[in-house]
C-alpha atoms as a PDB file:
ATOM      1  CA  UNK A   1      99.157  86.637 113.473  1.00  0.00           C
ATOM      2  CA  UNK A   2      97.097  87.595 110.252  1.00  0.00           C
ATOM      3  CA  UNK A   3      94.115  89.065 110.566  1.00  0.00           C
ATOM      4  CA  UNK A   4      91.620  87.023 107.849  1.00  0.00           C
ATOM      5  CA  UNK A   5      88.244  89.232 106.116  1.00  0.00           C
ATOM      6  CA  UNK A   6      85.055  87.572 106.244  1.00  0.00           C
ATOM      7  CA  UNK A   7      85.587  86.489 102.774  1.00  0.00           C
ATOM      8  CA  UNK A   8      88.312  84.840 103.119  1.00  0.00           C
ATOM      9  CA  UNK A   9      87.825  81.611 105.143  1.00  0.00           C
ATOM     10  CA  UNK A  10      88.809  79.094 102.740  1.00  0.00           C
ATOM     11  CA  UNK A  11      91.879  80.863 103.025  1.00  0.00           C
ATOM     12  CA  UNK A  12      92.063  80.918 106.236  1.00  0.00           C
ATOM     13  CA  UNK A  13      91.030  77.421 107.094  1.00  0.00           C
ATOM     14  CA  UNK A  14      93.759  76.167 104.266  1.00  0.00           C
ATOM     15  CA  UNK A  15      96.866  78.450 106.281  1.00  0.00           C
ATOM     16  CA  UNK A  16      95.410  77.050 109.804  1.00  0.00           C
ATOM     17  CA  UNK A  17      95.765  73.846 108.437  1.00  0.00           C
ATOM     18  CA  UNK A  18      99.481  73.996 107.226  1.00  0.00           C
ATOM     19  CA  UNK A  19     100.314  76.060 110.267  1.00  0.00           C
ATOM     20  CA  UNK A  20      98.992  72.689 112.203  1.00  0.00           C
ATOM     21  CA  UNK A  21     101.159  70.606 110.087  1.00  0.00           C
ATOM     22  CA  UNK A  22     104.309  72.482 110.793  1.00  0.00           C
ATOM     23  CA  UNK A  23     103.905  72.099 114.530  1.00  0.00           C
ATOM     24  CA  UNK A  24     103.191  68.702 114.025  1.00  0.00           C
ATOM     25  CA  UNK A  25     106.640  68.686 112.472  1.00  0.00           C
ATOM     26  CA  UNK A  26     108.327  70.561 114.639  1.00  0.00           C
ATOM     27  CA  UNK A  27     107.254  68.573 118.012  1.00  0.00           C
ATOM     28  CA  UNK A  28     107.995  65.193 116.444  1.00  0.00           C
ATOM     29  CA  UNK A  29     110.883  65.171 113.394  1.00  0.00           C
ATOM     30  CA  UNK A  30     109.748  61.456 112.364  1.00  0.00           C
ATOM     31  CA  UNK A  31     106.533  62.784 110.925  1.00  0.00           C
ATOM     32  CA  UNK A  32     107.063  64.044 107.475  1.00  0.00           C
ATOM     33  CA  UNK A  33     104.469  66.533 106.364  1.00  0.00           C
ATOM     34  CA  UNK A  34     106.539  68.809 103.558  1.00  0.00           C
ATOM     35  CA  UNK A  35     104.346  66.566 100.899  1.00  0.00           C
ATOM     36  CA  UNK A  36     100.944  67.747 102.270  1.00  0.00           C
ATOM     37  CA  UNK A  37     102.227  71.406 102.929  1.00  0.00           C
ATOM     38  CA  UNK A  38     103.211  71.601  99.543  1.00  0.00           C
ATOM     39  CA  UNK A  39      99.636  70.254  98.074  1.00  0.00           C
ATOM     40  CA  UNK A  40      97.607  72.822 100.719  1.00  0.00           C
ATOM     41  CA  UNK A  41     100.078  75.718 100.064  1.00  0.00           C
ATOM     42  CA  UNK A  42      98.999  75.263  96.156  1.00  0.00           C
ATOM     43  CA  UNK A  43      95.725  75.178  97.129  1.00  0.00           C
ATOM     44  CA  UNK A  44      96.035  78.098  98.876  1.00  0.00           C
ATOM     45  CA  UNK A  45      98.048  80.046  96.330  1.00  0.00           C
ATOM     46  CA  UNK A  46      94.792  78.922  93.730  1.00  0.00           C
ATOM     47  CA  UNK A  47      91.948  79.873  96.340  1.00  0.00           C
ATOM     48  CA  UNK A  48      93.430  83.565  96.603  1.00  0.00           C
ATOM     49  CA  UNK A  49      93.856  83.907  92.810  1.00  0.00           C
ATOM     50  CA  UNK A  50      90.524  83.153  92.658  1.00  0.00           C
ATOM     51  CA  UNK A  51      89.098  85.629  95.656  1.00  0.00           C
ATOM     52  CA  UNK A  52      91.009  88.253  94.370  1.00  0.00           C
ATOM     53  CA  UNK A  53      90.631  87.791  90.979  1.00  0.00           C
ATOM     54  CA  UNK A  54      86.763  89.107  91.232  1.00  0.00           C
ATOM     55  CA  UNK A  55      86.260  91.126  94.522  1.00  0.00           C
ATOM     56  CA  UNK A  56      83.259  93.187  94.867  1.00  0.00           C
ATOM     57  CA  UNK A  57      83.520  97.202  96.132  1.00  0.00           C
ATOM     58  CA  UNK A  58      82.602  96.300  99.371  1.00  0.00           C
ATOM     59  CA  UNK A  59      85.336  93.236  99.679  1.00  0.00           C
ATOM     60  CA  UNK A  60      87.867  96.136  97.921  1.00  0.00           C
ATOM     61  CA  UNK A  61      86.984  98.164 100.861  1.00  0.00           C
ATOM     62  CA  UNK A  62      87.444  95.891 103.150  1.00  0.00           C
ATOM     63  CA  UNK A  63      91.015  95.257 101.916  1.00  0.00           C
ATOM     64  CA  UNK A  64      91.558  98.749 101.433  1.00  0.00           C
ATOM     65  CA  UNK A  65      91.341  99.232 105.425  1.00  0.00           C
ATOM     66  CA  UNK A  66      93.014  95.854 106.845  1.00  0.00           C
ATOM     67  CA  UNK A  67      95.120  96.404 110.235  1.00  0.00           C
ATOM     68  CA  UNK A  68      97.847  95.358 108.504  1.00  0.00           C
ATOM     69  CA  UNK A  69      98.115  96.894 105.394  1.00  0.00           C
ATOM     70  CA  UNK A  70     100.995  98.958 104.927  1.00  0.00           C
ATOM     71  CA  UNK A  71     100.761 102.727 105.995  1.00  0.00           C
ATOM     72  CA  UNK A  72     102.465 106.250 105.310  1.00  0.00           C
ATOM     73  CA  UNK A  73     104.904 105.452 107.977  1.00  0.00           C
ATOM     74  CA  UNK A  74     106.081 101.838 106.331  1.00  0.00           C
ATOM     75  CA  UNK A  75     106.094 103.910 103.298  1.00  0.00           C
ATOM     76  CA  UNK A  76     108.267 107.118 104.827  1.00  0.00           C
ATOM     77  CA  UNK A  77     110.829 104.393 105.775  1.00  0.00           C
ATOM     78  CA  UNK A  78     111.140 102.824 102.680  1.00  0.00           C
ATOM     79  CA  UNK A  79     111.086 104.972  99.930  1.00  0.00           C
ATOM     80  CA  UNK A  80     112.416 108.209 100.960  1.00  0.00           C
ATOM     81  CA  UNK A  81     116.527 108.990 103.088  1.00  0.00           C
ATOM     82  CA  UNK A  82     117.100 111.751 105.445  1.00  0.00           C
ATOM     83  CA  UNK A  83     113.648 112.151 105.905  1.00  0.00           C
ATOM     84  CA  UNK A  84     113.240 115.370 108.572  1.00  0.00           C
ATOM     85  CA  UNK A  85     109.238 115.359 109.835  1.00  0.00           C
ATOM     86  CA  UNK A  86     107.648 119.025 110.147  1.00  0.00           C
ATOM     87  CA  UNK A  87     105.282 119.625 113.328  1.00  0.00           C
ATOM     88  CA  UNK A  88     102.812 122.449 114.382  1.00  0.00           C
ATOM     89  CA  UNK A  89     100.790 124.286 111.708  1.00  0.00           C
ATOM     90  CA  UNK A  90     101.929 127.545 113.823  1.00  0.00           C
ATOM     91  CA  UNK A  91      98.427 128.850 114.612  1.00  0.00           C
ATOM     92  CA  UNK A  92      97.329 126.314 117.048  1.00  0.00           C
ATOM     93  CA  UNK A  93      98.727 122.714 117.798  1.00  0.00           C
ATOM     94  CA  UNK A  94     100.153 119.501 116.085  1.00  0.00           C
ATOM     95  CA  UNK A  95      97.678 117.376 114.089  1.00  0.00           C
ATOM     96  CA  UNK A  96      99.341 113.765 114.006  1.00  0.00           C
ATOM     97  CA  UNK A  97      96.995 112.316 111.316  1.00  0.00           C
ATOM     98  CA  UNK A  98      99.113 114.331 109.218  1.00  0.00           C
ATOM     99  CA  UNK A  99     102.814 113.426 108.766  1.00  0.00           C
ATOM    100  CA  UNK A 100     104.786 116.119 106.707  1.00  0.00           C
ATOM    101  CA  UNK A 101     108.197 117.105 105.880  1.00  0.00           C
ATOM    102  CA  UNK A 102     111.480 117.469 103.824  1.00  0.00           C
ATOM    103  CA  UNK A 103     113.293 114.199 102.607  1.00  0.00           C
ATOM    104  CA  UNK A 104     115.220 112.878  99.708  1.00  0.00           C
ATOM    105  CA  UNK A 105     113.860 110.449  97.422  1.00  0.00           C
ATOM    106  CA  UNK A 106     115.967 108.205  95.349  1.00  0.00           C
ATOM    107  CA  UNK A 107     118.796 111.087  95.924  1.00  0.00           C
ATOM    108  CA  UNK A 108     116.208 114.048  95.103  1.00  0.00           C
ATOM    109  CA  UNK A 109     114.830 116.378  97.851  1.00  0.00           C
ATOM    110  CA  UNK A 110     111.099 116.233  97.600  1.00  0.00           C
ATOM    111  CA  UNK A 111     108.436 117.179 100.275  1.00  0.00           C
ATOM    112  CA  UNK A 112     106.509 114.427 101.188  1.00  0.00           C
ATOM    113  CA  UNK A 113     102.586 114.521 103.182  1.00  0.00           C
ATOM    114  CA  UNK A 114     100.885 111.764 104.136  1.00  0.00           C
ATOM    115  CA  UNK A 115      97.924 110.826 106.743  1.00  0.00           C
ATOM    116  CA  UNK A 116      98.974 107.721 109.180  1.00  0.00           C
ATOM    117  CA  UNK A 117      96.750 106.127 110.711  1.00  0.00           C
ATOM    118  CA  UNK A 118      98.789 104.052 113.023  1.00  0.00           C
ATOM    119  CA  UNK A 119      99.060 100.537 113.769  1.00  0.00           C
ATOM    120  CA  UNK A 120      97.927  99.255 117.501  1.00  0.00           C
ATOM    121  CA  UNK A 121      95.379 100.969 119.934  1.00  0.00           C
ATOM    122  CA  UNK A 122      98.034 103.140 120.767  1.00  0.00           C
ATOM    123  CA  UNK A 123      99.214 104.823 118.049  1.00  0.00           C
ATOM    124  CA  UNK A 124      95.953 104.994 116.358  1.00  0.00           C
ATOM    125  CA  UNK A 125      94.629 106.994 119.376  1.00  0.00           C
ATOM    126  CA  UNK A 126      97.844 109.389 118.806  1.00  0.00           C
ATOM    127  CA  UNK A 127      97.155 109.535 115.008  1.00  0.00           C
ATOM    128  CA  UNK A 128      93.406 109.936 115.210  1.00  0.00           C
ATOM    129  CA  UNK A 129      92.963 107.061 112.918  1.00  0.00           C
ATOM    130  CA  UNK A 130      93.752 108.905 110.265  1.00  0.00           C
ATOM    131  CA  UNK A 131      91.176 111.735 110.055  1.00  0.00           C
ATOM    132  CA  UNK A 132      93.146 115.165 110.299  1.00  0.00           C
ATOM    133  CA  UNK A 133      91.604 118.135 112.064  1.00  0.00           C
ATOM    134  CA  UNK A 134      92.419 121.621 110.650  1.00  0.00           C
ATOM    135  CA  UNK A 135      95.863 121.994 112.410  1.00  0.00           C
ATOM    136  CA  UNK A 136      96.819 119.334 110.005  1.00  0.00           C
ATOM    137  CA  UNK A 137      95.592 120.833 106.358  1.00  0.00           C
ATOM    138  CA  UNK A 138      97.260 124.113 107.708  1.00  0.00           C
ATOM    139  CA  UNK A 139     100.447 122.274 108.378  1.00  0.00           C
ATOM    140  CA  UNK A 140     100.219 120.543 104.883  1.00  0.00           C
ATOM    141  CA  UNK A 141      99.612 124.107 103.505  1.00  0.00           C
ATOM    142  CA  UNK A 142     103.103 124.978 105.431  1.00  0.00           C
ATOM    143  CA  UNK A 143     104.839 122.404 103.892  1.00  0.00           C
ATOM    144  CA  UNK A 144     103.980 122.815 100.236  1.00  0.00           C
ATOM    145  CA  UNK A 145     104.585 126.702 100.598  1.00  0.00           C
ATOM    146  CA  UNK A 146     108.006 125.665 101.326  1.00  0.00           C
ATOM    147  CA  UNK A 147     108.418 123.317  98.792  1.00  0.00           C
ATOM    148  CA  UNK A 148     107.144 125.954  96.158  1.00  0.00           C
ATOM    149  CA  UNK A 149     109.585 128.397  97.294  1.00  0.00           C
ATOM    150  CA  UNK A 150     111.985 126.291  96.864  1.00  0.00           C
ATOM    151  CA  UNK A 151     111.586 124.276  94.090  1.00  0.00           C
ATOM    152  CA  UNK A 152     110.809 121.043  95.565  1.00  0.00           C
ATOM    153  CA  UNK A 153     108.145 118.377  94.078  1.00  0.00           C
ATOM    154  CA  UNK A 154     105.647 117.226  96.161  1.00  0.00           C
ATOM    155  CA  UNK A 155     104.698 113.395  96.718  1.00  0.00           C
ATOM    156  CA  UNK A 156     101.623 112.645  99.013  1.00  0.00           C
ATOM    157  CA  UNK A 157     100.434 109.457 100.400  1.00  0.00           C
ATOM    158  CA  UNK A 158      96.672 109.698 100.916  1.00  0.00           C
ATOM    159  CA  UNK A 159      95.366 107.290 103.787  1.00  0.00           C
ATOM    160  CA  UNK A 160      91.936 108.467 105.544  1.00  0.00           C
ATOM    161  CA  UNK A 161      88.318 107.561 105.549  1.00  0.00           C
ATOM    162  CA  UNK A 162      87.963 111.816 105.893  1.00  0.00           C
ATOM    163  CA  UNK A 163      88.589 115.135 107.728  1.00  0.00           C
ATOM    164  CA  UNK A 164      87.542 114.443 111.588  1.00  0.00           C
ATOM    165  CA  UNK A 165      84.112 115.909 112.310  1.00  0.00           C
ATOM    166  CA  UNK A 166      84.157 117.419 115.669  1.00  0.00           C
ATOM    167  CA  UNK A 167      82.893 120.326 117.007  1.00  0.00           C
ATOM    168  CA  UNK A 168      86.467 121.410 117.640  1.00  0.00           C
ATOM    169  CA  UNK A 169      87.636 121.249 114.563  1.00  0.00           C
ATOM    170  CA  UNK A 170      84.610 122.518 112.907  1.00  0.00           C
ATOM    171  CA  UNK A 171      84.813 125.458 115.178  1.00  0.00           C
ATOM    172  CA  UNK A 172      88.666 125.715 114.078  1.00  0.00           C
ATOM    173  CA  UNK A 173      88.077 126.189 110.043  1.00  0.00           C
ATOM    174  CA  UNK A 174      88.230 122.843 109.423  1.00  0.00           C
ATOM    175  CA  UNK A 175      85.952 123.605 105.759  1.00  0.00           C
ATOM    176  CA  UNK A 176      88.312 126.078 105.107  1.00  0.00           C
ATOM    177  CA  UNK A 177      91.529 124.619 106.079  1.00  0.00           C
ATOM    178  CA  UNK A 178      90.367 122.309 103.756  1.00  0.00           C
ATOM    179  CA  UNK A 179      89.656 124.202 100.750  1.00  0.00           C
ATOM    180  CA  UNK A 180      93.173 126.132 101.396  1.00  0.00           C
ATOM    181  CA  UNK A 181      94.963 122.732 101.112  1.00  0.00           C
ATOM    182  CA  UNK A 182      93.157 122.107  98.052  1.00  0.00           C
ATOM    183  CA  UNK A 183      94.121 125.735  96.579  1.00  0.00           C
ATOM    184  CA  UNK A 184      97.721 125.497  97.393  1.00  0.00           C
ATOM    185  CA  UNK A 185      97.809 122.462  95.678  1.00  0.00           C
ATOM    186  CA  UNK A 186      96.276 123.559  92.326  1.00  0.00           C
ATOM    187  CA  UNK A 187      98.603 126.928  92.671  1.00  0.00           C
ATOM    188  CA  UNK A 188     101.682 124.670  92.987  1.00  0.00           C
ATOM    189  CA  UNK A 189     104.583 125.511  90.415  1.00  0.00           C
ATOM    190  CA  UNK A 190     106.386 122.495  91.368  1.00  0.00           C
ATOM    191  CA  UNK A 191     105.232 118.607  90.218  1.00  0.00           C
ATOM    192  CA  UNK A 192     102.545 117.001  92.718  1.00  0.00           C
ATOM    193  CA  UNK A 193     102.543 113.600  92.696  1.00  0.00           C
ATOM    194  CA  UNK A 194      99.910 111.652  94.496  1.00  0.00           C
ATOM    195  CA  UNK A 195      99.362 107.870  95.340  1.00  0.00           C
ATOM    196  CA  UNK A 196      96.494 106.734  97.551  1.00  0.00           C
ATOM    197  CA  UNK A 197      97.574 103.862  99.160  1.00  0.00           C
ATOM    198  CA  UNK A 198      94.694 103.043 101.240  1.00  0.00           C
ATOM    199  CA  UNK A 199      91.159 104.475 101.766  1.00  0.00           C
ATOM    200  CA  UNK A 200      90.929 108.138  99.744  1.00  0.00           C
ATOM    201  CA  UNK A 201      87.989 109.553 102.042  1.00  0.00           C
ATOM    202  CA  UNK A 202      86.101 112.826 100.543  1.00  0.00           C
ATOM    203  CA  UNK A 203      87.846 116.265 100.998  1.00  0.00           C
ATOM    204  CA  UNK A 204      89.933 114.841 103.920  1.00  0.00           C
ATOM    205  CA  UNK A 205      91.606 113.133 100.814  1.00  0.00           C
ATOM    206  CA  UNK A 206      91.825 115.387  98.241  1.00  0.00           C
ATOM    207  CA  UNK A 207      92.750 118.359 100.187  1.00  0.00           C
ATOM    208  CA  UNK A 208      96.274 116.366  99.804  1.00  0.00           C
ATOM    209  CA  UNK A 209      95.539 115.008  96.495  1.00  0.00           C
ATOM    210  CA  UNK A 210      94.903 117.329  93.961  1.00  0.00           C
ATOM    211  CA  UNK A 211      98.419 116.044  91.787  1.00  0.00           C
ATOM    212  CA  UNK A 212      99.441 116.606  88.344  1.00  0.00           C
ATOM    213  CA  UNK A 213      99.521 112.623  88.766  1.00  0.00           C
ATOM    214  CA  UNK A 214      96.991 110.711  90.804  1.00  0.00           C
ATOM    215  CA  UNK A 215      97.400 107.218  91.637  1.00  0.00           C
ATOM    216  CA  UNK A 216      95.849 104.150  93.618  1.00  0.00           C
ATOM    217  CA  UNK A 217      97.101 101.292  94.647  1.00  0.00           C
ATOM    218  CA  UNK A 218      95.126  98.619  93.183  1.00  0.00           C
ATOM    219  CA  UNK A 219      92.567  97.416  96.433  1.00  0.00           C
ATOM    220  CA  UNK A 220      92.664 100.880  97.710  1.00  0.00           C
ATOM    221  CA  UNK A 221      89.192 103.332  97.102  1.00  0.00           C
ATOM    222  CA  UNK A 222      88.688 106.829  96.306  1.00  0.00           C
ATOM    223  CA  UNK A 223      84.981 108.549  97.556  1.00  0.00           C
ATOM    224  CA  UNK A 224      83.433 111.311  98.341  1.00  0.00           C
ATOM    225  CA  UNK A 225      81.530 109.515 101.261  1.00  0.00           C
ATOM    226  CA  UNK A 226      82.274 106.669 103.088  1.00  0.00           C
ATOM    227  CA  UNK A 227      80.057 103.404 101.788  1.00  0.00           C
ATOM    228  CA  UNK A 228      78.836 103.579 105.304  1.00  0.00           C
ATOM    229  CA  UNK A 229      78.299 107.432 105.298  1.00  0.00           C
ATOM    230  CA  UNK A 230      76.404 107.088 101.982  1.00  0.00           C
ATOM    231  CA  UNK A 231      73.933 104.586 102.702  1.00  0.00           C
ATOM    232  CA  UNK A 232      72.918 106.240 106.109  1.00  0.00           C
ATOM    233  CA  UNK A 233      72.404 109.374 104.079  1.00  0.00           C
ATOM    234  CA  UNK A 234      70.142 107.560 100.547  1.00  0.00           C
ATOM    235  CA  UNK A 235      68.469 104.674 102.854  1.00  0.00           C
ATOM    236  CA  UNK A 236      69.135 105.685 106.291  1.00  0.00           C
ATOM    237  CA  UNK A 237      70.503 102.269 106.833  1.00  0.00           C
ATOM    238  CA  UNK A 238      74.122 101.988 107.237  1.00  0.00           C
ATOM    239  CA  UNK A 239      74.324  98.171 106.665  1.00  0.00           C
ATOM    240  CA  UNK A 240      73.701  98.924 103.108  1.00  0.00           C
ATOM    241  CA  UNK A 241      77.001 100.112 102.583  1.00  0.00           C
ATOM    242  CA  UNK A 242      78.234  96.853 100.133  1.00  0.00           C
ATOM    243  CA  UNK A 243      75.758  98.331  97.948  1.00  0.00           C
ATOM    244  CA  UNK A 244      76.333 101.775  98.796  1.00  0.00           C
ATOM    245  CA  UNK A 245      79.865 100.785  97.960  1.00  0.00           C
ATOM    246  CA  UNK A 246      79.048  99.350  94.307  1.00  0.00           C
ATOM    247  CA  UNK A 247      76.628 101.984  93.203  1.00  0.00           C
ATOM    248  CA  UNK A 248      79.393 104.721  94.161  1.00  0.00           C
ATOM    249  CA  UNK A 249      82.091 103.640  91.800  1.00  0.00           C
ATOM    250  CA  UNK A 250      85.033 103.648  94.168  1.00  0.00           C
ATOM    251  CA  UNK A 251      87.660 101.291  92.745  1.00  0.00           C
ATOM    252  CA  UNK A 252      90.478 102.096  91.631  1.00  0.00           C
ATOM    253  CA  UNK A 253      89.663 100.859  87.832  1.00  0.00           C
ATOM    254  CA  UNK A 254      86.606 102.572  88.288  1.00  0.00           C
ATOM    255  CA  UNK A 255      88.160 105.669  88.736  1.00  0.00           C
ATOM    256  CA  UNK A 256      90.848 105.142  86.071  1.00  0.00           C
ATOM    257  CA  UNK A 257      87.765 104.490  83.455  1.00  0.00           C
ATOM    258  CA  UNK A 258      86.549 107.552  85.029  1.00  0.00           C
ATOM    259  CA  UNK A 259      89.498 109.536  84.465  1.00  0.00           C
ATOM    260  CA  UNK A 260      89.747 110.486  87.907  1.00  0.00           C
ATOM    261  CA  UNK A 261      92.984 108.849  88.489  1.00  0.00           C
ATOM    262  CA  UNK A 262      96.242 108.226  86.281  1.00  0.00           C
ATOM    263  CA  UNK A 263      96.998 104.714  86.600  1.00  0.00           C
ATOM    264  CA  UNK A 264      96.602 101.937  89.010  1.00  0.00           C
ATOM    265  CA  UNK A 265      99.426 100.393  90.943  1.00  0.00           C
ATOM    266  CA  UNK A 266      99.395  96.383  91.338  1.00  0.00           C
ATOM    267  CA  UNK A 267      99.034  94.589  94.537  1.00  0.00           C
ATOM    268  CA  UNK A 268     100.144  91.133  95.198  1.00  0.00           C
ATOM    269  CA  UNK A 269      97.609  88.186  95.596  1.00  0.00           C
ATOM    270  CA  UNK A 270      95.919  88.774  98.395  1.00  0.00           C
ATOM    271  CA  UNK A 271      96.600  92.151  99.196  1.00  0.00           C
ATOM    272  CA  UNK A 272      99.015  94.708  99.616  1.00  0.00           C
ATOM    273  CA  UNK A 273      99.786  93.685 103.661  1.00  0.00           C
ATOM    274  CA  UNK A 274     100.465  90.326 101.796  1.00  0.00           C
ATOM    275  CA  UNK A 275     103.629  91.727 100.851  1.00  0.00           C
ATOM    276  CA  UNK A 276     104.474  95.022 101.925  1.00  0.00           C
ATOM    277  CA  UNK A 277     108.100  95.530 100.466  1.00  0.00           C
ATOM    278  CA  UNK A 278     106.659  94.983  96.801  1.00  0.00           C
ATOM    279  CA  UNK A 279     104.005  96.989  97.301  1.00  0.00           C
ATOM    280  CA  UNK A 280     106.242 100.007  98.034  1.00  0.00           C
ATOM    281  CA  UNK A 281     108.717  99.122  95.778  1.00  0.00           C
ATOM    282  CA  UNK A 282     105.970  99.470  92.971  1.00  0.00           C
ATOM    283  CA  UNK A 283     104.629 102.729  94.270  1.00  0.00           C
ATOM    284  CA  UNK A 284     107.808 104.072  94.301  1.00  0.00           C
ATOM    285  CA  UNK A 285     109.006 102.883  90.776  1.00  0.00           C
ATOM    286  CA  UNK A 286     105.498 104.915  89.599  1.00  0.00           C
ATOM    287  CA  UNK A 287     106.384 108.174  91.925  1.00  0.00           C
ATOM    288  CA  UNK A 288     110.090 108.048  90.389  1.00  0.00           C
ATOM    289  CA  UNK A 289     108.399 107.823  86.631  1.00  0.00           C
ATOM    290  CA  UNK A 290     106.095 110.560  87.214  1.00  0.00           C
ATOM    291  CA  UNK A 291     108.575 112.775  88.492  1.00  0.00           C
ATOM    292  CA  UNK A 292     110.955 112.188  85.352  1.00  0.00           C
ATOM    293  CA  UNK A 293     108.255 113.310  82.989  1.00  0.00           C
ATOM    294  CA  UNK A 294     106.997 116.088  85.355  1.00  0.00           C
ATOM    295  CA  UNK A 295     110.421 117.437  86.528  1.00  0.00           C
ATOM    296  CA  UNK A 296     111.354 119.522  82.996  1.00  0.00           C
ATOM    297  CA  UNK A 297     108.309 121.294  82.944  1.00  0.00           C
ATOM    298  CA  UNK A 298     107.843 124.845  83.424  1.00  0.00           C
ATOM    299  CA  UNK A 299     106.458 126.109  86.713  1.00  0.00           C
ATOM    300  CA  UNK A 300     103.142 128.203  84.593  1.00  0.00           C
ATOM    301  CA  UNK A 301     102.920 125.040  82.524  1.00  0.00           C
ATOM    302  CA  UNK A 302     102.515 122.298  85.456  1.00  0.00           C
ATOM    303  CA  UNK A 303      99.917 124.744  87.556  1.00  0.00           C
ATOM    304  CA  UNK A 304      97.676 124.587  84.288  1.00  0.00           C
ATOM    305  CA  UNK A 305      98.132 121.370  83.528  1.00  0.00           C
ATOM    306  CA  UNK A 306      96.989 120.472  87.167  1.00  0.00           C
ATOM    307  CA  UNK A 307      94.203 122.927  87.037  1.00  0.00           C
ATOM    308  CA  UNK A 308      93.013 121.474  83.669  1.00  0.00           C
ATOM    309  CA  UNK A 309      93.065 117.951  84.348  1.00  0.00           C
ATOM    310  CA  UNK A 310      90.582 118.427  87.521  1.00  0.00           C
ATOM    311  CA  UNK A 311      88.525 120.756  85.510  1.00  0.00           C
ATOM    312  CA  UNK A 312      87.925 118.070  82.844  1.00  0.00           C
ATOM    313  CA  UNK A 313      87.181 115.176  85.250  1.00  0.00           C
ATOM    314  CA  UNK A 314      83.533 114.464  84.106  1.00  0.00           C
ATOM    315  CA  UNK A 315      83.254 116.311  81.016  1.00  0.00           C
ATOM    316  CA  UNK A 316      83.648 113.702  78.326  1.00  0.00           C
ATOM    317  CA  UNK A 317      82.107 110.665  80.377  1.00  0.00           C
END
């Protein structure tokens, strides 16, 4: 069953009404309703266009964290073969939110890193919905040493509103295990490649994200607070956040006019849990693109290059 957003209702009330007249057809194969299905599917297909044609932050964020949009685990199973998950950060436990390990993508052996969030009550419990604890930047930190070492690129898949905030993983480093992540990343000598697919939440994101190539898929967002998390802070009102969420500039074209990201990956009509298989088909055409021009380079000359192009983000705005 599809989960509708609050804004979109006239979507929803157009599918409920073709899903009606396909029962009706079903129960009784004298009625024939394909005329009207056709009419309300076009209507459908033009009330979409037209939602998603001028969606606010807030509705971007909204998108951004639907149930059912794809996540790193869809994306693990498309896009990359033999793909051989790494557990334990080999200091204290296994951190779920982050997935990491060795695969091959399109025949080349990459590392890939990812937060999942999970699915169903279950798996999101197991996951933490997403938000890593330090265990998790420490395991990332793992995997890219290996990758450096042995001349591996990197591709990560950023999907988390942030780091969790508990007392346990405060008490664990989780600051610093963050600021590692982010250190082995711009120390790389290998290309970094990084796509976020869904919400890109403050350090928890860019520990994991600090690429020679940054994407975002197009309805996904990029912060350094949550919309929610920054209104509580300015107004002390969290139910601010849609205009928390415009004043922030979190979309992914305004990042790109920014500078802050590379290049923005299209989404179908309504969303990338509209159509999953494109949606990672597309991300994976830009990953394989990136890695073409990236590949070639020197070792020296893709660790400045990274380091440069986060050291100019804001200087000629």
């Amino acid at each position: 069953m599809h989960n509708y957003l609050d804004f979109e209702k006239p979507i929803s009330d157009l599918e409920a009404k073709i899903h009606e007249l396909k029962k009706l057809a079903e129960e009784d194969e004298s009625i024939d309703t394909s005329e009207e299905i056709g009419r309300l599917e076009a209507r459908t297909r033009e009330a979409m266009e037209e939602i998603y044609s001028k969606l606010n932050a807030w509705q971007k964020t909204q998108v951004a964290r639907h149930p059912q949009r794809p996540h790193f685990v869809d994306y693990a199973a498309e896009l990359f073969t033999e793909f051989t998950p790494l557990a334990g950060d080999r200091k204290f436990a296994e951190d779920a939110a982050i997935q990491a390990g060795l695969a091959r993508f399109r025949g080349q052996p990459v590392a890939v890193i990812g937060q999942e969030k999970g699915n169903d009550t279950k798996s999101r419990l197991k996951h933490n919905f997403g938000s890593p604890r330090p265990e998790g930047y420490r395991k990332a930190i793992r995997v890219m040493e290996m990758a450096d070492r042995f001349g591996l690129p990197v591709i990560t898949l950023v999907d988390t509103a942030g780091a969790y905030p508990g007392i346990g993983a405060e008490e664990r480093g989780q600051a610093e295990a963050i600021a590692r992540s982010t250190e082995m990343c711009l120390g790389l000598k290998v290309p970094m490649v990084s796509v976020v697919i869904g919400e890109g939440g403050s350090g928890g994101a860019i520990a994991i994200a600090t690429g020679n190539r940054v994407y975002m898929l197009e309805h996904a967002i990029y912060s350094v607070i949550s919309p929610e998390g920054a209104a509580s802070i300015l107004w002390r009102d969290s139910t601010r956040a849609k205009e928390a969420a415009t004043n922030m500039k979190i979309t992914a074209e305004d990042l790109k006019g920014l500078g802050v990201i590379d290049g923005i990956i299209p989404e179908p009509v309504g969303g990338a849990h509209r159509d999953p298989q494109m949606v990672i088909r597309a991300a994976g055409d830009v990953i394989s693109s990136a890695l073409a021009e990236l590949t070639p380079k020197p070792g020296d000359q893709l660790r400045t290059e990274r380091r440069q192009k986060f050291l100019n983000i804001g200087r000629n705005l």
